[in-house]
Protein backbone atom coordinates (compact mmCIF):
# COMPACT_ATOMS: atom_id res chain seq x y z
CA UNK A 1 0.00 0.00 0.00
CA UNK A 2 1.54 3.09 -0.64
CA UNK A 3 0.89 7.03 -0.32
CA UNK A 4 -1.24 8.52 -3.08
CA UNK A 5 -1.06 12.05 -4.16
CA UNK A 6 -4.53 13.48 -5.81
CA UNK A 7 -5.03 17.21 -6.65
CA UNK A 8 -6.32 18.97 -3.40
CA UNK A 9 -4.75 16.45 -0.62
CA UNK A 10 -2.46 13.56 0.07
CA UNK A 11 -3.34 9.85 0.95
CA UNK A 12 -1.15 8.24 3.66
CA UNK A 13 -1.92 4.62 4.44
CA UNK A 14 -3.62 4.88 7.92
CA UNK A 15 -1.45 3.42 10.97
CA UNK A 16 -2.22 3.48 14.73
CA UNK A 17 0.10 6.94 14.79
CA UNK A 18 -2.74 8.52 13.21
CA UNK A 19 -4.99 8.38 16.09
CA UNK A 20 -4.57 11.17 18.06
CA UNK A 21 -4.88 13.50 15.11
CA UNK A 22 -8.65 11.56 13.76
CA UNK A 23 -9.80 11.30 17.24
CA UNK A 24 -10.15 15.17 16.42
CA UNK A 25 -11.41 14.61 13.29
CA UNK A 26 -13.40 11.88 14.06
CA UNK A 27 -15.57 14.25 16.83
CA UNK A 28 -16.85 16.41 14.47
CA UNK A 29 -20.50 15.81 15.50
CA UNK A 30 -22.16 16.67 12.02
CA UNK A 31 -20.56 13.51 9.87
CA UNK A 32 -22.64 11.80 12.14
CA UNK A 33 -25.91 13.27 10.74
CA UNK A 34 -26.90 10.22 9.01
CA UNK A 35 -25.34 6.75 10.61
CA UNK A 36 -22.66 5.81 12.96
CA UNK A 37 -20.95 7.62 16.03
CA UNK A 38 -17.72 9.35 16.95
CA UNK A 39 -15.03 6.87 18.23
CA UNK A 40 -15.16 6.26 22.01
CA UNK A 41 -11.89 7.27 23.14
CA UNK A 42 -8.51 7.84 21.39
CA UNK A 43 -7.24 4.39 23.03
CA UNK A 44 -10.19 2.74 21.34
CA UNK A 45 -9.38 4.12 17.79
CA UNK A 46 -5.87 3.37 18.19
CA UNK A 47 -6.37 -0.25 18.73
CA UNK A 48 -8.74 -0.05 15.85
CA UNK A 49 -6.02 1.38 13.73
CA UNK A 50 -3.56 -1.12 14.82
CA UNK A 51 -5.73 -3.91 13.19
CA UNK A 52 -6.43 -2.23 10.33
CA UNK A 53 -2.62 -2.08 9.95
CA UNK A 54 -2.68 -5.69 9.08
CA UNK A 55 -4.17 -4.62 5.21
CA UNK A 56 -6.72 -7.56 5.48
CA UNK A 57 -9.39 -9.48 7.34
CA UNK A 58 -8.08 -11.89 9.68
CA UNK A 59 -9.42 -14.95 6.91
CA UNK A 60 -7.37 -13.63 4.43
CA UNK A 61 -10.42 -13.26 2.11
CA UNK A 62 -10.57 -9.33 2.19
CA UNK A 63 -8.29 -6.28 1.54
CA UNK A 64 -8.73 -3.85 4.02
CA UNK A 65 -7.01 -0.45 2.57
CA UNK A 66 -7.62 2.66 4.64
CA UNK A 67 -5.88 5.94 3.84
CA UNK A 68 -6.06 9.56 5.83
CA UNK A 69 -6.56 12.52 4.15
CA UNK A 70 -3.60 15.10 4.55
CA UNK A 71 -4.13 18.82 3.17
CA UNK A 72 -1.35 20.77 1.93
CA UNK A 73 -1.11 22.58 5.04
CA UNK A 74 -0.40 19.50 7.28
CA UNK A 75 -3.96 18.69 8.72
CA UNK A 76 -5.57 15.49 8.68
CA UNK A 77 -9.26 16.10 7.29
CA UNK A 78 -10.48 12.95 7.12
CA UNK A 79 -9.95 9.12 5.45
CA UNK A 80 -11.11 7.21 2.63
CA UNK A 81 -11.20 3.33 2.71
CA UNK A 82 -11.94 0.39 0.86
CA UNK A 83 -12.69 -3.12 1.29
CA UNK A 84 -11.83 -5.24 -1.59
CA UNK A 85 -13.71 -8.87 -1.78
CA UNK A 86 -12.10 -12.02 -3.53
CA UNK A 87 -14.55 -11.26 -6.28
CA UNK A 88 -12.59 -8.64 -7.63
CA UNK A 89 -15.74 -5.76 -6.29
CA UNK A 90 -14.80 -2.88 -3.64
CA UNK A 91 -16.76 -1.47 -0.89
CA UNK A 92 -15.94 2.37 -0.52
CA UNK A 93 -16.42 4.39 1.93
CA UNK A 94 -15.06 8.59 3.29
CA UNK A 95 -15.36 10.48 6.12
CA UNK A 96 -14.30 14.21 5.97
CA UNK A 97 -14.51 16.44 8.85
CA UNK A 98 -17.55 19.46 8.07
CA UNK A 99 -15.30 22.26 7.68
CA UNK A 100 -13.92 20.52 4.46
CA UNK A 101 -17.27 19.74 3.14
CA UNK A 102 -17.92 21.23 -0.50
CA UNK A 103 -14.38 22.10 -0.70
CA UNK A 104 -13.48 19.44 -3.46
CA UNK A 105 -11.30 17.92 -1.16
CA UNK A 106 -13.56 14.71 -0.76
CA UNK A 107 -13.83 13.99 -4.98
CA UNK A 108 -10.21 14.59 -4.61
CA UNK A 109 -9.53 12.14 -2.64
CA UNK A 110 -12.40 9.77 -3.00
CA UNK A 111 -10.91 9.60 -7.25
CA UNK A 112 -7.42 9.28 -6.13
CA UNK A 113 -8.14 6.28 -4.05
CA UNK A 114 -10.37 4.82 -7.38
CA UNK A 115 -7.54 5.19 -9.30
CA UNK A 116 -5.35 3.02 -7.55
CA UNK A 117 -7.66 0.48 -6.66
CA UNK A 118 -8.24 -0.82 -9.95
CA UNK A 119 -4.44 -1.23 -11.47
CA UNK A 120 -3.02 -1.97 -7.92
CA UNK A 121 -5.71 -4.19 -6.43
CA UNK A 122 -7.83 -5.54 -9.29
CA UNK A 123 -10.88 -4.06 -8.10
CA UNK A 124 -13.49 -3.91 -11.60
CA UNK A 125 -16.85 -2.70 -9.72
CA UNK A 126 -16.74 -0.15 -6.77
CA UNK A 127 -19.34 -0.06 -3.95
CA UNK A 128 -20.95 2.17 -2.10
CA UNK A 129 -23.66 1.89 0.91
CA UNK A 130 -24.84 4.28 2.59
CA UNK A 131 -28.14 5.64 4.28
CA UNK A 132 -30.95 7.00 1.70
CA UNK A 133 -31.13 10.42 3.37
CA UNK A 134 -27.22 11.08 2.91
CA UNK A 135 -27.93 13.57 -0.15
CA UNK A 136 -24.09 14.33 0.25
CA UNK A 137 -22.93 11.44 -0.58
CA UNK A 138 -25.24 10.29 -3.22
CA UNK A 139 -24.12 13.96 -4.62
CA UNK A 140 -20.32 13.08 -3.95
CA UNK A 141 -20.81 9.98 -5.63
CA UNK A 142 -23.11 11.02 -8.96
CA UNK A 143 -19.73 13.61 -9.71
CA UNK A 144 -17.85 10.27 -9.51
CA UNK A 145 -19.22 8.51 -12.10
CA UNK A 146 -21.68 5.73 -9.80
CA UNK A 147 -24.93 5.28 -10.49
CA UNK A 148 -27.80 3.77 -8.40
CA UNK A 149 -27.52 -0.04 -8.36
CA UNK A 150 -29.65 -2.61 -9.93
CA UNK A 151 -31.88 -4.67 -7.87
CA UNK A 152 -29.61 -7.22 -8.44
CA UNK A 153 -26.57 -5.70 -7.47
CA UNK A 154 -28.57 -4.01 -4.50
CA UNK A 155 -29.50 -7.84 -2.84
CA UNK A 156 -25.42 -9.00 -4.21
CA UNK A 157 -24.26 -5.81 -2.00
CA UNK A 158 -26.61 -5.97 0.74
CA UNK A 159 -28.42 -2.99 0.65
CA UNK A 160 -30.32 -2.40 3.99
CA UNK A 161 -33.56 -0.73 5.19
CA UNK A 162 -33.32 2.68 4.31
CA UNK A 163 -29.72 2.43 2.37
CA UNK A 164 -29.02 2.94 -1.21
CA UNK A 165 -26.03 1.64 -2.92
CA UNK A 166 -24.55 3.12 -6.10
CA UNK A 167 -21.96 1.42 -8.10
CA UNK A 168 -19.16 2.25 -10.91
CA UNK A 169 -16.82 0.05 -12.90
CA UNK A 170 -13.69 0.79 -12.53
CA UNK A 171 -12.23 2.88 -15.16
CA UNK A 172 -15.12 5.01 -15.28
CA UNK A 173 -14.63 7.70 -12.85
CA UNK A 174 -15.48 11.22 -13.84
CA UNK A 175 -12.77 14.18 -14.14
CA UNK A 176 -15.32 16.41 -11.89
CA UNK A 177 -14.23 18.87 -9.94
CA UNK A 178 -15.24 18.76 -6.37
């Protein structure tokens, strides 16, 4: 895994060092508008990181490649990740803290990680799930280049109550700005 430069930000593979700095990130209260919760403590999250050091799921069946987002400037604004199955597919997924929202930074880095997925890890379909109401997301993701999946591909990706999933081949991401 290595560090990936895209046009507003840099991707550095995630390690347990990060910590401190997401834990700051990570408590931005508004990303949690839609689903999940900030991180419980900075121990927590740095035991979480230290797992997700290991690149894959402890079968062996998954690739499990997380990257933080690092602005010019030196702050951390977020992380993109993505969980590559034996089939060759890709779950994505982003956080960004709010003050970067609508910034481009998030297509910046959200493309950047596309990009390398498909030459480096032999992803050909990327994933996304997420909850129905996230309009910024579904908007982050149209600019991409994914579309709203089939019913099919909806039951293959395990689309919840109340989620939508969007998918892209890979090759096809968009040259939108942010």
């Amino acid at each position: 895994m290595r560090t990936l430069r895209a046009s507003l930000c840099t991707l550095e593979p995630l390690v347990a060092a990060h910590a401190h700095e997401m834990f700051e990130v990570l408590g931005d209260p508004r990303i949690y508008e839609f689903e999940n919760e900030p991180p419980p403590s900075e121990a927590w999250l740095r035991e979480r990181y230290s797992r997700l050091e290991s690149r894959g799921s402890p079968d062996g069946t998954e690739k499990w490649l997380n990257w933080v987002i690092r602005l010019p400037g030196g702050e951390l604004a977020g992380y993109v990740q993505a969980t590559v199955l034996p089939s060759g597919a890709a779950y994505v997924a982003y956080e960004l803290a709010s003050r970067h929202w609508r910034r481009g930074i998030g297509s910046s880095a959200v493309r950047a990680m596309l990009e390398e997925l498909g030459p480096a890890y032999g992803v050909h379909t990327f994933v996304a799930v997420f909850k129905e109401a996230n309009y910024r997301s579904s908007s982050l993701l149209r600019r991409l280049g994914f579309t709203p999946a089939s019913p099919r591909q909806a039951a293959e990706y395990r689309a919840g109550a109340g989620e939508q999933v969007m998918c892209m081949a890979s090759g096809k991401a968009r040259n939108a700005a942010g």
